[in-house]
N, C-alpha and C. Protein backbone atom coordinates (compact mmCIF):
# COMPACT_ATOMS: atom_id res chain seq x y z
N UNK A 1 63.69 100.70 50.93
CA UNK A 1 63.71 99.99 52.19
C UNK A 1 62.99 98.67 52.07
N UNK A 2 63.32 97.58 52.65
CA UNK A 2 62.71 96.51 52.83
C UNK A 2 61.86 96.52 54.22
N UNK A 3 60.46 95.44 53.99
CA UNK A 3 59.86 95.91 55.42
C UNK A 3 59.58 94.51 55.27
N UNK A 4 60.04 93.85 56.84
CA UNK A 4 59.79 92.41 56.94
C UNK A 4 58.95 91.68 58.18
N UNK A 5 57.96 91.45 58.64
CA UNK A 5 57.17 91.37 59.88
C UNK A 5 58.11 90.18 60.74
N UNK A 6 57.66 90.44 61.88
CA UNK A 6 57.79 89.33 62.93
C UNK A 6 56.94 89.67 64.05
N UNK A 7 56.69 88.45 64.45
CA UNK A 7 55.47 87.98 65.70
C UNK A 7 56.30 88.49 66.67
N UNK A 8 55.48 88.76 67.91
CA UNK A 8 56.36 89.22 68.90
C UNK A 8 57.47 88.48 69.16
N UNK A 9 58.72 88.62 70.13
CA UNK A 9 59.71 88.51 70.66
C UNK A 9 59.54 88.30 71.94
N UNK A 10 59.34 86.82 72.61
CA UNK A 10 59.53 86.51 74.14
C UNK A 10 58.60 87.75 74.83
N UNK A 11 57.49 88.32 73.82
CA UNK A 11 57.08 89.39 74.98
C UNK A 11 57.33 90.31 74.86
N UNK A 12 58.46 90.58 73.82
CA UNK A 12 58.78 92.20 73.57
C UNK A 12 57.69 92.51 72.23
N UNK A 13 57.20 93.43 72.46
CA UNK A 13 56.61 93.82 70.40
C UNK A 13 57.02 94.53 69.70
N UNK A 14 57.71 94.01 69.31
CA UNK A 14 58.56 94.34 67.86
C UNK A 14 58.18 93.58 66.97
N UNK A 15 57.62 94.43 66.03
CA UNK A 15 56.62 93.88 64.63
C UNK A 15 57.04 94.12 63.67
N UNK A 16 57.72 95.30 63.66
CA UNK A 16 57.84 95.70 62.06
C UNK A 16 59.82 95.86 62.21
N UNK A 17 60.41 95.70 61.27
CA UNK A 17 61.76 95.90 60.78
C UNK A 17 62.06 96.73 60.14
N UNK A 18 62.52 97.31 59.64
CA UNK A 18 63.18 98.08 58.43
C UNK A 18 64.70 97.66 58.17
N UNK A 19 65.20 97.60 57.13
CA UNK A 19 66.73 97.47 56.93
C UNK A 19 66.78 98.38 55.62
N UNK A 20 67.85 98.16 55.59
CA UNK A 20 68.90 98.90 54.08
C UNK A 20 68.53 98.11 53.49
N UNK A 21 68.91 98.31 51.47
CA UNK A 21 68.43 97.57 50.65
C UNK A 21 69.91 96.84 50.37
N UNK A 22 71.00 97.03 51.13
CA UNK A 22 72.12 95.56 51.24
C UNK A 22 71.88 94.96 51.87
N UNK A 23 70.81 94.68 53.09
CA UNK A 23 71.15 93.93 53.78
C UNK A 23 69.86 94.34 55.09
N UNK A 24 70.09 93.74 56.54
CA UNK A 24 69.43 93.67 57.23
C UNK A 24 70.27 94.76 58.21
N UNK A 25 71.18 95.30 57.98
CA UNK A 25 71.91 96.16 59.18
C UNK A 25 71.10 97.28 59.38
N UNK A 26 71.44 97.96 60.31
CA UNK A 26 70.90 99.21 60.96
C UNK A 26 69.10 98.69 60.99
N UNK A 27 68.58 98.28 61.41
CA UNK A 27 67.29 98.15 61.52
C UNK A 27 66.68 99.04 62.37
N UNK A 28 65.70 99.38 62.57
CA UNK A 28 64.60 100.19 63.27
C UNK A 28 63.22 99.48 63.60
N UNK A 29 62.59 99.45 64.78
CA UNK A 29 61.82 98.96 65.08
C UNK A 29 60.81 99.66 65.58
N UNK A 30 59.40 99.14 65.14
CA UNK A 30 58.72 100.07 65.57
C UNK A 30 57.49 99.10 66.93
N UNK A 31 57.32 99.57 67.79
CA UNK A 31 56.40 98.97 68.32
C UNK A 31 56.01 99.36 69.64
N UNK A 32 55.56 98.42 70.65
CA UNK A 32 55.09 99.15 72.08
C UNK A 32 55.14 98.14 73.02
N UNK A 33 55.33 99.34 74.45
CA UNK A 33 55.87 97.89 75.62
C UNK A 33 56.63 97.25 75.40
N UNK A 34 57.72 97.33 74.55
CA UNK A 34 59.07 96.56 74.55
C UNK A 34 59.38 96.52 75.94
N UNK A 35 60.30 95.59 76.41
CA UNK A 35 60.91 95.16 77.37
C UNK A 35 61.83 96.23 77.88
N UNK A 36 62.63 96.51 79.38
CA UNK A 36 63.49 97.04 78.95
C UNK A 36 64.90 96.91 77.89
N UNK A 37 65.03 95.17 78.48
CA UNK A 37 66.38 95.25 77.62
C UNK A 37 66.41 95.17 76.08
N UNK A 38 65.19 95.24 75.38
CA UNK A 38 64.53 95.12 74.13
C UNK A 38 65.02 97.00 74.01
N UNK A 39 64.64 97.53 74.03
CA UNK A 39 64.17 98.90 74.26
C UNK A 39 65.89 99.75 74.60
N UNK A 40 66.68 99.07 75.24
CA UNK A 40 68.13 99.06 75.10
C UNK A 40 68.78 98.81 74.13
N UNK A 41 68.68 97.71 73.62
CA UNK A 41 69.34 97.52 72.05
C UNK A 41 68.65 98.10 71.40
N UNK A 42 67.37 98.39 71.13
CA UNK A 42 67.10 99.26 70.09
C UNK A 42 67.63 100.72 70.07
N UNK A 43 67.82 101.06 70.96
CA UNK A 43 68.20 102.34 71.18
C UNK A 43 69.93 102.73 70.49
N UNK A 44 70.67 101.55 71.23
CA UNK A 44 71.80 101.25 70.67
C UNK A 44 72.48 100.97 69.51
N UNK A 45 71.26 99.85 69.59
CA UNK A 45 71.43 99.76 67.69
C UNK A 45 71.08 100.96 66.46
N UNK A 46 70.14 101.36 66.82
CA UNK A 46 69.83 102.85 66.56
C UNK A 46 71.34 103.83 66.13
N UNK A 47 71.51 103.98 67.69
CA UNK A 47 72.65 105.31 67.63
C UNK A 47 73.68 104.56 67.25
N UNK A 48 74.38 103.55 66.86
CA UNK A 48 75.56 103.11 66.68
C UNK A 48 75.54 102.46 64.96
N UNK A 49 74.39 102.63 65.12
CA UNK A 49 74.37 101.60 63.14
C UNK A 49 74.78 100.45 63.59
N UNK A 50 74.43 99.71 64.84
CA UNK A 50 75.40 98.10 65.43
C UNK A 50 74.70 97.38 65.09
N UNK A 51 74.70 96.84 65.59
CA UNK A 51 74.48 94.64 65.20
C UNK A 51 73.03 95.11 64.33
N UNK A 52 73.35 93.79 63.83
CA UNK A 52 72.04 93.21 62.65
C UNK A 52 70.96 92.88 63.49
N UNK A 53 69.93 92.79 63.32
CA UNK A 53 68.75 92.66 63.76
C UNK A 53 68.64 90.95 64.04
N UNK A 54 69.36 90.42 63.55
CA UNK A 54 69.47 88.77 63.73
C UNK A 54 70.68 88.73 64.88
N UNK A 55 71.18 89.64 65.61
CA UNK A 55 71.60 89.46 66.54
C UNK A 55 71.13 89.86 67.88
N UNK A 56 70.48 90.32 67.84
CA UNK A 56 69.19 90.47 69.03
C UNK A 56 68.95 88.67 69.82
N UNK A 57 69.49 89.22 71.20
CA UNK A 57 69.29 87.86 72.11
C UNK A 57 68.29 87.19 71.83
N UNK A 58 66.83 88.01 71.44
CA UNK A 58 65.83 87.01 71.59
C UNK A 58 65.47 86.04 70.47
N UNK A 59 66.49 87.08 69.49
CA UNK A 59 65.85 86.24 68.12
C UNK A 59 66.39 84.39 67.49
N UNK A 60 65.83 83.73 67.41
CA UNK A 60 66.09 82.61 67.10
C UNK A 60 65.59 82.36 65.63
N UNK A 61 66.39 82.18 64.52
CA UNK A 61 66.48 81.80 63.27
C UNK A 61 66.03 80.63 63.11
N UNK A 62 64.98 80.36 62.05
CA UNK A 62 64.95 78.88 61.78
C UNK A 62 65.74 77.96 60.90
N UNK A 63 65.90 76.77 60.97
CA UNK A 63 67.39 76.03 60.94
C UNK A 63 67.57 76.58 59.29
N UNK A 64 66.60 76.61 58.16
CA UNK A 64 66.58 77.41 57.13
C UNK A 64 67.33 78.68 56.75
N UNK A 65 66.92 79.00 57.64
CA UNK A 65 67.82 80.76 57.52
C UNK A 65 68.95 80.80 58.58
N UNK A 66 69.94 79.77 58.61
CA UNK A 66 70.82 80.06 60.04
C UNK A 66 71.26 81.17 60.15
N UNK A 67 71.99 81.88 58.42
CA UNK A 67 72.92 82.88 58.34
C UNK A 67 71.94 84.36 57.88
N UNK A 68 72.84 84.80 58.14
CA UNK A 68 72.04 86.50 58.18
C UNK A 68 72.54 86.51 56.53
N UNK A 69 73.61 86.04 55.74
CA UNK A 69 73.74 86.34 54.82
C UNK A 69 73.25 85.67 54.00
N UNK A 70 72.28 84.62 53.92
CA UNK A 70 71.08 84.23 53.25
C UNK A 70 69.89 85.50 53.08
N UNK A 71 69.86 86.01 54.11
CA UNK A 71 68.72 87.21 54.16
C UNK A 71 69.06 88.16 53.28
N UNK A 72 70.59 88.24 52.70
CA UNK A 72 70.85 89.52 52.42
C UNK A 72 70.51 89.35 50.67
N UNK A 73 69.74 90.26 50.34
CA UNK A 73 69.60 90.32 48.29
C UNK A 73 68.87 91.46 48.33
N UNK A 74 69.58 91.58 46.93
CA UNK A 74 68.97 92.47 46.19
C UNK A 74 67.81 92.40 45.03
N UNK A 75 66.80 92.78 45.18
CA UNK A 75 65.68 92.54 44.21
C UNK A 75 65.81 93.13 42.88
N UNK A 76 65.27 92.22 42.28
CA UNK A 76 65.41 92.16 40.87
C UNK A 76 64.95 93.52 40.08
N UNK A 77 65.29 94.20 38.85
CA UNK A 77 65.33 95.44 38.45
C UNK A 77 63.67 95.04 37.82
N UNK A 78 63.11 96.10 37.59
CA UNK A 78 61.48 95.74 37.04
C UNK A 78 61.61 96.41 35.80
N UNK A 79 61.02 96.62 34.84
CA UNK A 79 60.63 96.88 33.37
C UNK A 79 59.16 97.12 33.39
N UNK A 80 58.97 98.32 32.87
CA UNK A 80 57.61 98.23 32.45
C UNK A 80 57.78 98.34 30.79
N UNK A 81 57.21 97.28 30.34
CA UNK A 81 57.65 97.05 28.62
C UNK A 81 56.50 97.48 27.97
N UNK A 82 54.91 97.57 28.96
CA UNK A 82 54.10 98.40 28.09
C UNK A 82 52.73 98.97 28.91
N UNK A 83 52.27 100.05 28.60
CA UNK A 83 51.25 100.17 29.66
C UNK A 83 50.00 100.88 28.77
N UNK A 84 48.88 100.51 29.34
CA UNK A 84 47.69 101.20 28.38
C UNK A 84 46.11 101.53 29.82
N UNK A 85 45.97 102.17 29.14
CA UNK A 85 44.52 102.19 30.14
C UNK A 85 43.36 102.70 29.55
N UNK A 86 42.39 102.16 30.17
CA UNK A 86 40.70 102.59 29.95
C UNK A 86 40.73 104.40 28.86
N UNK A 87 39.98 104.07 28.03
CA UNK A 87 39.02 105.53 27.72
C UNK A 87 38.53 106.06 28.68
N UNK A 88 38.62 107.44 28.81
CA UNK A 88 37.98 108.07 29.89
C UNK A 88 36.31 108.80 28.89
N UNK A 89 35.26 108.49 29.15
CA UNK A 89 34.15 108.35 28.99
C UNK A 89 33.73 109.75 29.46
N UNK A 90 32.20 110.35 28.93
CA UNK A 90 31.35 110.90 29.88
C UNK A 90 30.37 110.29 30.54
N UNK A 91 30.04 111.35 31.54
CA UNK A 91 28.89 110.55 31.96
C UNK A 91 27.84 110.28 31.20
N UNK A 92 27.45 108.70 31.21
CA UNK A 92 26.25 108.54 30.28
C UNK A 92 26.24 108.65 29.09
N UNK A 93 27.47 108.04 28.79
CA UNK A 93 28.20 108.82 27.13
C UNK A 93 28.25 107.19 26.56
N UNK A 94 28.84 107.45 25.78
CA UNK A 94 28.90 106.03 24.96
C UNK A 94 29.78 105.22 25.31
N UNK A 95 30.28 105.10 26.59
CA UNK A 95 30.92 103.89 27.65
C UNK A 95 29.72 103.10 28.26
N UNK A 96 28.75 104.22 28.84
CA UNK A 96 28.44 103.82 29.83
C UNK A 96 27.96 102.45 29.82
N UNK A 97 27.42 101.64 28.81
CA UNK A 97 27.09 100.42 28.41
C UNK A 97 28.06 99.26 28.44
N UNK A 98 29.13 99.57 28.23
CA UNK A 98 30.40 98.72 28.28
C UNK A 98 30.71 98.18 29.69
N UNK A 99 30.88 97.18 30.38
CA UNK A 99 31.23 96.60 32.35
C UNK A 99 32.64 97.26 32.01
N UNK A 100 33.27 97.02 33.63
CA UNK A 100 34.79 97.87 33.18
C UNK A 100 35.54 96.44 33.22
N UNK A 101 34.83 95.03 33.46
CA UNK A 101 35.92 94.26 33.15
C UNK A 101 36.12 94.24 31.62
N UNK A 102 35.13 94.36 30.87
CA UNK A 102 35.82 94.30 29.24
C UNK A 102 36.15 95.24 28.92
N UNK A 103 36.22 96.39 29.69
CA UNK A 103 37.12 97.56 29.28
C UNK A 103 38.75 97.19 29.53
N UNK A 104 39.09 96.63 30.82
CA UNK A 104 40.14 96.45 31.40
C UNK A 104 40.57 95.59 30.56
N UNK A 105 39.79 93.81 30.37
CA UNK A 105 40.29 93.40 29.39
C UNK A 105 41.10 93.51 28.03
N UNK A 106 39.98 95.07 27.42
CA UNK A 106 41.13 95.40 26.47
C UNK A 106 42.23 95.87 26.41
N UNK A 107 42.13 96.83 27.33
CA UNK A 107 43.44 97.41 27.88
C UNK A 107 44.59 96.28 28.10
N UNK A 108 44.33 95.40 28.97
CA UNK A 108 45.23 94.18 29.33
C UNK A 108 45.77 93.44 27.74
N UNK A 109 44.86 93.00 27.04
CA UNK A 109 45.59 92.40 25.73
C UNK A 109 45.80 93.45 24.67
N UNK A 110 45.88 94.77 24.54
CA UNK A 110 46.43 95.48 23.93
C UNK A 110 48.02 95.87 24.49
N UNK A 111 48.02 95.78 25.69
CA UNK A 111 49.08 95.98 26.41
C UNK A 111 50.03 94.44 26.14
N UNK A 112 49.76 93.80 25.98
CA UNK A 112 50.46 92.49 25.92
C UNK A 112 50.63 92.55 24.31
N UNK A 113 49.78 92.92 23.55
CA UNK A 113 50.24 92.90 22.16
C UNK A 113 51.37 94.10 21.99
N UNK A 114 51.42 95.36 22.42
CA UNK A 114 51.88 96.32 22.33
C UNK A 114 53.40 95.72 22.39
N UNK A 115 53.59 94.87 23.43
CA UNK A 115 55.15 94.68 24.43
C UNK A 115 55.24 93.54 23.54
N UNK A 116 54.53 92.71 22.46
CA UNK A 116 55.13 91.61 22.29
C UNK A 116 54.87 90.30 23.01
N UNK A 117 54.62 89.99 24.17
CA UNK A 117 54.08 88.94 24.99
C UNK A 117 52.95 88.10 25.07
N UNK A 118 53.34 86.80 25.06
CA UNK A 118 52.46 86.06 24.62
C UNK A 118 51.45 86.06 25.94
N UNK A 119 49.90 85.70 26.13
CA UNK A 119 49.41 85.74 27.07
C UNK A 119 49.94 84.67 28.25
N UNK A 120 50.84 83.12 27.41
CA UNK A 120 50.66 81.98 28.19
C UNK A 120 51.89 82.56 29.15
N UNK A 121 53.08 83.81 28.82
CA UNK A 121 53.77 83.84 29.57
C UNK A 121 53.50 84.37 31.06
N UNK A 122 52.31 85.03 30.80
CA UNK A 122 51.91 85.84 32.14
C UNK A 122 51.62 85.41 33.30
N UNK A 123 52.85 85.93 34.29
CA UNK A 123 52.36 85.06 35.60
C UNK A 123 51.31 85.65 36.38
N UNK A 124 50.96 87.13 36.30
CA UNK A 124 50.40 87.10 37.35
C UNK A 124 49.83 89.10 36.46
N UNK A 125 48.14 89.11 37.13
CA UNK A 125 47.63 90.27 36.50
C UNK A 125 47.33 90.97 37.50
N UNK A 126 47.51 92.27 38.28
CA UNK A 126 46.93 93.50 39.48
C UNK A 126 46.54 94.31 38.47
N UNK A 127 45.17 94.47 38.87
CA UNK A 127 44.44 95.69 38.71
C UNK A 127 43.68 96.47 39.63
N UNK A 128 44.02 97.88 39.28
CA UNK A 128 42.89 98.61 40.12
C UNK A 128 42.24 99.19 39.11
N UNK A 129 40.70 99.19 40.13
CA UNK A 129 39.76 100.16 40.20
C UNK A 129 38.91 100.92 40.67
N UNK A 130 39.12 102.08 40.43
CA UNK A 130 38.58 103.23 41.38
C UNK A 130 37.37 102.52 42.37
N UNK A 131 35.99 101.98 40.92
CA UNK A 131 34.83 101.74 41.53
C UNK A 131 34.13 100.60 41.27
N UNK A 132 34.39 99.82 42.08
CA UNK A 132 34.33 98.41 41.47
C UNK A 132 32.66 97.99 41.78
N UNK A 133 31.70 99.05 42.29
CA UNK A 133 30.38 98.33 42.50
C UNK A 133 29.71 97.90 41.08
N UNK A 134 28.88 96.80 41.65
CA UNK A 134 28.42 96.33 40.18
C UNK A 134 29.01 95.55 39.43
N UNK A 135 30.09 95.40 39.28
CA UNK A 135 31.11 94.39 38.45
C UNK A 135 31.49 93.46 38.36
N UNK A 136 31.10 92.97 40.10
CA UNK A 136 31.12 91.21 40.49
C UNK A 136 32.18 91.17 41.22
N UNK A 137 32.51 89.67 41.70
CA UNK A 137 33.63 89.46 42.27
C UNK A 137 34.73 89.65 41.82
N UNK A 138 36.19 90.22 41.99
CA UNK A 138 37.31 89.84 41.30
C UNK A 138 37.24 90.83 39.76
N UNK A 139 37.30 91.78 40.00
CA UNK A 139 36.88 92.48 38.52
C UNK A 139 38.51 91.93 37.68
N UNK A 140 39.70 91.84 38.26
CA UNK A 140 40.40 91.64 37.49
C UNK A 140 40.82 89.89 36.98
N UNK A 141 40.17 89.30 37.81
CA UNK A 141 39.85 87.85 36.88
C UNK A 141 39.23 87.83 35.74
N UNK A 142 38.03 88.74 35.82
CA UNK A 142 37.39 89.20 34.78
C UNK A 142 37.97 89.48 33.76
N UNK A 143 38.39 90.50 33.76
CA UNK A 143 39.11 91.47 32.63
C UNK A 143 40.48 90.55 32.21
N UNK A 144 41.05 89.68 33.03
CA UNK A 144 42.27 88.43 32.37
C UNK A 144 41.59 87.46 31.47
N UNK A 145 40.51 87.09 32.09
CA UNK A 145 40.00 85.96 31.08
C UNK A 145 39.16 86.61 29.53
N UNK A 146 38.68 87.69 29.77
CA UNK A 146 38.08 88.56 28.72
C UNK A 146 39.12 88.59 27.76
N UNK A 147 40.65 88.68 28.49
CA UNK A 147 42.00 89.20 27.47
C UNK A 147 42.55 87.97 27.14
N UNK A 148 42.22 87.17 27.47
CA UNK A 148 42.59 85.56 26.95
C UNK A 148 43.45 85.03 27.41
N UNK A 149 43.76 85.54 28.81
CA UNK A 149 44.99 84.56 29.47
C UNK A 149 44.58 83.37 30.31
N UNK A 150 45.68 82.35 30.46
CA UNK A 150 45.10 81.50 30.97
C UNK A 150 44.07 81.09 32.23
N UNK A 151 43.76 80.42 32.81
CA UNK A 151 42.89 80.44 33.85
C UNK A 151 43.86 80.84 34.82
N UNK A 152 45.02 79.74 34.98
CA UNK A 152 46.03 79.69 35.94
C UNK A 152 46.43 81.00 36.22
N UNK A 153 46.49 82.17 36.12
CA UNK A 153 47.25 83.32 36.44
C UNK A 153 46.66 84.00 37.09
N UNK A 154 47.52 84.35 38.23
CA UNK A 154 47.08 85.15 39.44
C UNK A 154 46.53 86.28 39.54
N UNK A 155 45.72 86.89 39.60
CA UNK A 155 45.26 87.94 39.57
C UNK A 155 44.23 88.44 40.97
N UNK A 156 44.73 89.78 41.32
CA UNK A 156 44.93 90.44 42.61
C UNK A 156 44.02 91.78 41.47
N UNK A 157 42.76 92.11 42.33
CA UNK A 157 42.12 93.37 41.96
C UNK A 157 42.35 94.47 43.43
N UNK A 158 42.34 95.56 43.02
CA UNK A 158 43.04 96.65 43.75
C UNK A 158 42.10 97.80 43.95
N UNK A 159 41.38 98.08 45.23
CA UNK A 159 40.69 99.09 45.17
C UNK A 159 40.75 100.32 46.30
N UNK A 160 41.31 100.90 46.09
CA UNK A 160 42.36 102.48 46.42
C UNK A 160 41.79 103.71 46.44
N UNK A 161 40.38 103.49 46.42
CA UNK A 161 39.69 104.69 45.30
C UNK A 161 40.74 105.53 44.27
N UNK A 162 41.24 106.92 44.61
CA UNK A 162 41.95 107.22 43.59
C UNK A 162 43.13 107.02 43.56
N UNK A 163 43.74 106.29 44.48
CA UNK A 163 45.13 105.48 44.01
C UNK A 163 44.97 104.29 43.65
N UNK A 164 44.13 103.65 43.03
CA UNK A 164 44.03 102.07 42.64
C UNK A 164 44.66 102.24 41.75
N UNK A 165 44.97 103.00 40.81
CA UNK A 165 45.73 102.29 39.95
C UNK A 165 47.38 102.67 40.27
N UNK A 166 48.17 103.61 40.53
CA UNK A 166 49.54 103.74 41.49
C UNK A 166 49.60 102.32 42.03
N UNK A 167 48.68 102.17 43.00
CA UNK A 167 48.90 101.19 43.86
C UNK A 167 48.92 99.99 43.41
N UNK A 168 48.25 99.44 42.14
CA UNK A 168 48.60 98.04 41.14
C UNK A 168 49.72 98.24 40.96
N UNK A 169 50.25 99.15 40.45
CA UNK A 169 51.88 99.37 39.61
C UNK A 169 52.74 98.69 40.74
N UNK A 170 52.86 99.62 41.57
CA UNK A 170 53.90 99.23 42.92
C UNK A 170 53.60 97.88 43.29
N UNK A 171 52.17 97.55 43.65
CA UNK A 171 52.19 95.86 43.93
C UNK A 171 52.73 94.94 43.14
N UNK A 172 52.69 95.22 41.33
CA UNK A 172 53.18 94.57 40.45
C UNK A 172 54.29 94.66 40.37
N UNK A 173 55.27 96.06 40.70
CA UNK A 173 56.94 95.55 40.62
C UNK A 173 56.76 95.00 41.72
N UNK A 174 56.53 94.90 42.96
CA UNK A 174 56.96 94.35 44.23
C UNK A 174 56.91 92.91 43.65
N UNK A 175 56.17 92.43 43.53
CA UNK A 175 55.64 91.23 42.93
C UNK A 175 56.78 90.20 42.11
N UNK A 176 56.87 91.14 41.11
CA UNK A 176 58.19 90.92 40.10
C UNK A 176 59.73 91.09 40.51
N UNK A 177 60.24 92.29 41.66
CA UNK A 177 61.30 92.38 42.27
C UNK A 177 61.26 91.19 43.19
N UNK A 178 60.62 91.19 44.07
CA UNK A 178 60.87 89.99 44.47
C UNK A 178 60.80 88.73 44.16
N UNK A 179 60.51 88.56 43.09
CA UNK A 179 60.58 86.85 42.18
C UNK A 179 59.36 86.15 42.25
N UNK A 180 58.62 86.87 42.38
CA UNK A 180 57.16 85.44 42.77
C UNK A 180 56.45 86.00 41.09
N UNK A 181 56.87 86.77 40.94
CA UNK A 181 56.35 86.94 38.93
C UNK A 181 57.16 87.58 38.22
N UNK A 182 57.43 86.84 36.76
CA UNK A 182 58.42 87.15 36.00
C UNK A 182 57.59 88.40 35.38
N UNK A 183 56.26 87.96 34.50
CA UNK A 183 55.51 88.92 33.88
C UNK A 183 54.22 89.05 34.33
């Protein structure tokens, strides 16, 4: 599913969208105090699978997006070409001395050597970690520049407690399906 925001509507609140992954049809809306006649088409549109969500009276397109079939794509297929992660340590064991950005670091340029990839291609680095106290700002700026990539590359640290790292993965295809990073 694609999920795409919008600011209210003349007063109606409708915030959130959903569509199919062809396209913007059948949408669902979620929100509160809709209007009545807001609250009518949704209902309609609902039970009928009808009009596109860009046909809603209130909605006005900007001169950019006139056509609904500009909106419509499909995101790009993702690859994971290599993946590595941290030693798992004991407590007080012979990690404990090591920060986890130069742990991550290694992980990160072993993973890039593994796949073949040069560091300068990398657009963009997400990491999670469970427990980021102590480690400073940005633990995964850290751990990019430790791995020798350039300054320029984006990097987004992720903290989930025990989904931080799930939750890098998914941010990183999202990231990559939708085109804002190749690698």
């Amino acid at each position: 599913l694609k999920l795409r925001e919008f600011g209210p509507i003349r007063g109606d609140v409708l915030s959130v969208a959903f569509g199919a992954m062809s396209g913007w049809s059948r949408p669902a809306f979620l929100g509160r105090r809709a209007s009545a006649p807001a609250r009518q088409w949704q209902c309609n549109t609902l039970a009928s699978g009808g009009p596109d969500f860009f046909s809603h009276p209130h909605v006005a397109l900007p001169r950019r997006h006139s056509t609904v079939a500009q909106h419509q794509f499909l995101p790009r297929e993702v690859l994971v070409a290599s993946a590595m992660r941290t030693p798992i340590g004991a407590f007080c064991g012979t990690l404990a001395n090591m920060p986890a950005p130069q742990l991550a670091g290694i992980a990160i340029s072993a993973a890039l050597r593994r796949a073949n990839i040069d560091p300068e291609e990398v657009d963009s680095v997400v990491l999670g970690q469970a427990l980021p106290s102590g480690c400073g700002q940005n633990v995964c700026r850290q751990a990019a520049m430790k791995a020798g990539l350039p300054a320029g590359v984006d990097c987004v640290s992720v903290n989930k407690a025990c989904a931080s790292g799930l939750r890098a993965v998914t941010m990183a295809a999202q990231t990559i399906a939708l085109g804002l990073a190749d690698v």
